[in-house]
C-alpha atoms as a PDB file:
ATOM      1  CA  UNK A   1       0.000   0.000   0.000  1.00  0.00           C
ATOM      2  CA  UNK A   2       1.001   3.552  -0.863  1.00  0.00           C
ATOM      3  CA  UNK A   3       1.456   5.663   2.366  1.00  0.00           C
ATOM      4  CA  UNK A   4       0.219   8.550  -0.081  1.00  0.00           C
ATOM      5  CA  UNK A   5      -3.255   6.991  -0.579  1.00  0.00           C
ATOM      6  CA  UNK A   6      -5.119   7.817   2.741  1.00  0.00           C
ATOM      7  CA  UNK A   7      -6.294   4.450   4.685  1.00  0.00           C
ATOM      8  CA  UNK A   8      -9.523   5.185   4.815  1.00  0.00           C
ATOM      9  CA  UNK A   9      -9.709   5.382   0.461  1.00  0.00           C
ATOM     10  CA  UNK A  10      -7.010   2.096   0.306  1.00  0.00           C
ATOM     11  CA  UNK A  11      -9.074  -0.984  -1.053  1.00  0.00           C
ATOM     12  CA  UNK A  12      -8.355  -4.405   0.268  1.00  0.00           C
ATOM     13  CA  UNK A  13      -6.228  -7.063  -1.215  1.00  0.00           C
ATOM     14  CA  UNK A  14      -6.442 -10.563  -1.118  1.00  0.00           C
ATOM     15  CA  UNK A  15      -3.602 -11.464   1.604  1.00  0.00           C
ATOM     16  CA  UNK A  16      -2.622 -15.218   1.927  1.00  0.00           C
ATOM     17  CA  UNK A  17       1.009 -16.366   3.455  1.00  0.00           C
ATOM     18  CA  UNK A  18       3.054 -14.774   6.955  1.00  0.00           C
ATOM     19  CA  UNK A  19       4.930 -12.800   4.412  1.00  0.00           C
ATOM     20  CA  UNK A  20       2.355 -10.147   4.790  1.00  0.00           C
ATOM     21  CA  UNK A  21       2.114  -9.631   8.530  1.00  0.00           C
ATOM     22  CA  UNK A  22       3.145  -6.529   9.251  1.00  0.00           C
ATOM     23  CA  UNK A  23       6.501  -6.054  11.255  1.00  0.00           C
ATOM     24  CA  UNK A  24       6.150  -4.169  14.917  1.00  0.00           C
ATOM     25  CA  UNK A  25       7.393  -0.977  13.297  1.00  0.00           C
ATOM     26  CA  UNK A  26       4.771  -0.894  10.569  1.00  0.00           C
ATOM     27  CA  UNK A  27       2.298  -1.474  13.005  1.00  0.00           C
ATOM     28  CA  UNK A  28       3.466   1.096  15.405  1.00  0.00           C
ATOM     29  CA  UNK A  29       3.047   3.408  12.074  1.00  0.00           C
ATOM     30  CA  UNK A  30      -0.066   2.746  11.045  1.00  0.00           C
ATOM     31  CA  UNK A  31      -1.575   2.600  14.912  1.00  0.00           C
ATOM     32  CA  UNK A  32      -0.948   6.412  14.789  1.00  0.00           C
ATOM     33  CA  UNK A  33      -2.791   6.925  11.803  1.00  0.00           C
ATOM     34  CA  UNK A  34      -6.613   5.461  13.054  1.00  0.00           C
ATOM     35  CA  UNK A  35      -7.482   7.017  16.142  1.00  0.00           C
ATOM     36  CA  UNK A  36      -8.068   5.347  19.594  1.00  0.00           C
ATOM     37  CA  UNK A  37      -7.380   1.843  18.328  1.00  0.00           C
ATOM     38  CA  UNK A  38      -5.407  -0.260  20.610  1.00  0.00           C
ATOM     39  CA  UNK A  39      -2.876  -3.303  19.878  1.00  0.00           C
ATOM     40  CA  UNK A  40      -4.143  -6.342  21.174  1.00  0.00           C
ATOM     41  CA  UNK A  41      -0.531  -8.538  21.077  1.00  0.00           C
ATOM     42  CA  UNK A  42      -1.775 -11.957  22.869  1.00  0.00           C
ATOM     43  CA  UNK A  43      -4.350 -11.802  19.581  1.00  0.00           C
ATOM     44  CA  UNK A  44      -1.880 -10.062  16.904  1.00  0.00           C
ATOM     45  CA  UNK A  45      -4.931  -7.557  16.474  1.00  0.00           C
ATOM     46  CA  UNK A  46      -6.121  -4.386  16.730  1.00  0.00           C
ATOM     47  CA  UNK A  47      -9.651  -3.380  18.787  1.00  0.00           C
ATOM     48  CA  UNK A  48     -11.647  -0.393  19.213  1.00  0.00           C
ATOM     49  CA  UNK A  49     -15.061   0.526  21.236  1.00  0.00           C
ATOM     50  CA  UNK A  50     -17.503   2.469  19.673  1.00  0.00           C
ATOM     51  CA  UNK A  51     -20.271   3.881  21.796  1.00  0.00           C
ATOM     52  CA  UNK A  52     -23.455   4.674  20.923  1.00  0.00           C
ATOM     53  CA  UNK A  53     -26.355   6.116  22.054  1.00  0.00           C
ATOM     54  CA  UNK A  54     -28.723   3.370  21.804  1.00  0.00           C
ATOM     55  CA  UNK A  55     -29.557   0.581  20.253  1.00  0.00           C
ATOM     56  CA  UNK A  56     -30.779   1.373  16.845  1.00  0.00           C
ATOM     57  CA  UNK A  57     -27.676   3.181  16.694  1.00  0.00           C
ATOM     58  CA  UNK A  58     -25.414   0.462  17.541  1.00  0.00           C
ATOM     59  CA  UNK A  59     -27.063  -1.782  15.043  1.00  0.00           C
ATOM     60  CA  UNK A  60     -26.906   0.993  12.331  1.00  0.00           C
ATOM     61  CA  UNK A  61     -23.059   0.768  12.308  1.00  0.00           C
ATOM     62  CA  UNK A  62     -22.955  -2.607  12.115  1.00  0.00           C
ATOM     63  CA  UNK A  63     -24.964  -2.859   9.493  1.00  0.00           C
ATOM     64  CA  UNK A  64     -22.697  -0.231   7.944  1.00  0.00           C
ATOM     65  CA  UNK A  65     -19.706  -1.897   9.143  1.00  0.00           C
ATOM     66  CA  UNK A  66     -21.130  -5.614   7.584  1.00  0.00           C
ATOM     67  CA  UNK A  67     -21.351  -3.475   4.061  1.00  0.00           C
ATOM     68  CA  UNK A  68     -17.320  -2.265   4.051  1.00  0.00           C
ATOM     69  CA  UNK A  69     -16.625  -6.283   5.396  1.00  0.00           C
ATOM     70  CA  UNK A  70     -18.324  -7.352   2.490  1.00  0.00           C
ATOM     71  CA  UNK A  71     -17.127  -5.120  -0.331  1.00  0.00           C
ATOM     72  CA  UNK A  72     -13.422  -5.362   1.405  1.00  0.00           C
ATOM     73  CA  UNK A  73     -13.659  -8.943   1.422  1.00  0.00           C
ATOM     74  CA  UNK A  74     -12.194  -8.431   4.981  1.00  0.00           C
ATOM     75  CA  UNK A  75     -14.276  -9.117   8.052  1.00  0.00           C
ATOM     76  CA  UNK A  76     -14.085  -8.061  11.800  1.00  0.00           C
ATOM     77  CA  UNK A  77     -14.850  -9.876  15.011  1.00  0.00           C
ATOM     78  CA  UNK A  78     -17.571  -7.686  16.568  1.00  0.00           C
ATOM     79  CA  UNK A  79     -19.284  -8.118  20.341  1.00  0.00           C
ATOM     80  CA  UNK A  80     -22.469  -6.299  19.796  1.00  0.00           C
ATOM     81  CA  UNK A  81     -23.351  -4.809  23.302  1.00  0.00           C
ATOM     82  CA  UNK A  82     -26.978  -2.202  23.447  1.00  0.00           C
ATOM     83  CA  UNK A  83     -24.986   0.991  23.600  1.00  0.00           C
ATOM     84  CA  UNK A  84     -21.420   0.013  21.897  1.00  0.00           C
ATOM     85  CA  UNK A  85     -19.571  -2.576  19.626  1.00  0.00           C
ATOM     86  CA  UNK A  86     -16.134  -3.916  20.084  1.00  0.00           C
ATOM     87  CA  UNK A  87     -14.703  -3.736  16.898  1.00  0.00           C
ATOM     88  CA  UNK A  88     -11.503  -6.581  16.641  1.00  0.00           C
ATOM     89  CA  UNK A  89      -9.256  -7.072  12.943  1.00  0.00           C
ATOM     90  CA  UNK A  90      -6.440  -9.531  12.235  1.00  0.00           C
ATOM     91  CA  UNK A  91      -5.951 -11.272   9.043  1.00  0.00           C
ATOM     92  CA  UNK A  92      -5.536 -14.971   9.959  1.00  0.00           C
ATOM     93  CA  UNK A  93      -4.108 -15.937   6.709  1.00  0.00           C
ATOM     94  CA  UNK A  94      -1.287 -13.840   7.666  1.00  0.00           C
ATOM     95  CA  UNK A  95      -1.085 -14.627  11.452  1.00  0.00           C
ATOM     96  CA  UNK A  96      -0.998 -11.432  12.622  1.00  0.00           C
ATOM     97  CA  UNK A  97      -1.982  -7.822  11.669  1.00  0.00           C
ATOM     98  CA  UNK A  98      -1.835  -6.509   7.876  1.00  0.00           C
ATOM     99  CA  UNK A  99      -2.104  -3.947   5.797  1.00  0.00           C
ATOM    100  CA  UNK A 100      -5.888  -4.585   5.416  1.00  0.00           C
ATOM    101  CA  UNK A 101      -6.565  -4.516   8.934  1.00  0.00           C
ATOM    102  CA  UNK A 102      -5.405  -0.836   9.326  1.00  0.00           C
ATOM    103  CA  UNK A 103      -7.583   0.253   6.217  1.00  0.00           C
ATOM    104  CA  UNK A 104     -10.752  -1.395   7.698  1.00  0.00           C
ATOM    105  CA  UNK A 105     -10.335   0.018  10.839  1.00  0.00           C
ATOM    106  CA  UNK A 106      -9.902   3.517   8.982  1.00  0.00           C
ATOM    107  CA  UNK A 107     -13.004   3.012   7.330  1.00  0.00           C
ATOM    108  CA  UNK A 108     -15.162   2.136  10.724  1.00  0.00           C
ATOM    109  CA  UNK A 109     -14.088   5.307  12.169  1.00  0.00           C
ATOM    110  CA  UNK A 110     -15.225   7.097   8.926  1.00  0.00           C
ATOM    111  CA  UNK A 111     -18.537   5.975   9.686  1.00  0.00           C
ATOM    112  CA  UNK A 112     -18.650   7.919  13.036  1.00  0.00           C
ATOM    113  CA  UNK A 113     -16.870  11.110  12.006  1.00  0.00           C
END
């Protein structure tokens, strides 16, 4: 990926093989480009908590969030609480965190801004 393209307009791309998880320092990178998402190391993901302010609202972004997982091709754990969603990515053909992870997670927080 092009660190001229911003994450949030990156597309997806089909990731298979370790040779695309991302090294610490790429991750440290990209973690300060989507805000207030947190490495999760035991996992080799990345989470976020999105609150909400009930739950029509809650289910409204993951419906929106099930759209981007579809046309990405690239889909998140979620825990779908009344007031919030945990939002988890890691690319398990990859064992670990890629590329595609960070550009997902840039497009979930689009849906809140």
């Amino acid at each position: 990926m092009s660190d001229l393209i911003p994450l949030h307009q990156a597309r997806c791309l089909p990731l298979k093989g370790k040779e695309h998880r991302l090294t610490p320092a790429r991750i440290a990178e990209l973690l300060r480009q989507v805000n207030g998402w947190q490495l999760v190391e035991n996992d080799h993901a990345i989470s976020k908590t999105f609150h909400f302010a009930d739950y029509h609202r809650t289910l409204a972004f993951v419906n929106a969030l099930a759209y981007i997982a579809h046309r990405e091709d690239h889909h998140p754990d979620l825990g779908v609480h009344y007031d919030r969603v945990v939002v988890r990515y890691s690319t398990h053909d990859a064992g670990g965190l890629s590329e595609n992870d960070f550009i997902c997670a840039a497009k979930a927080d689009q849906l809140t801004e």
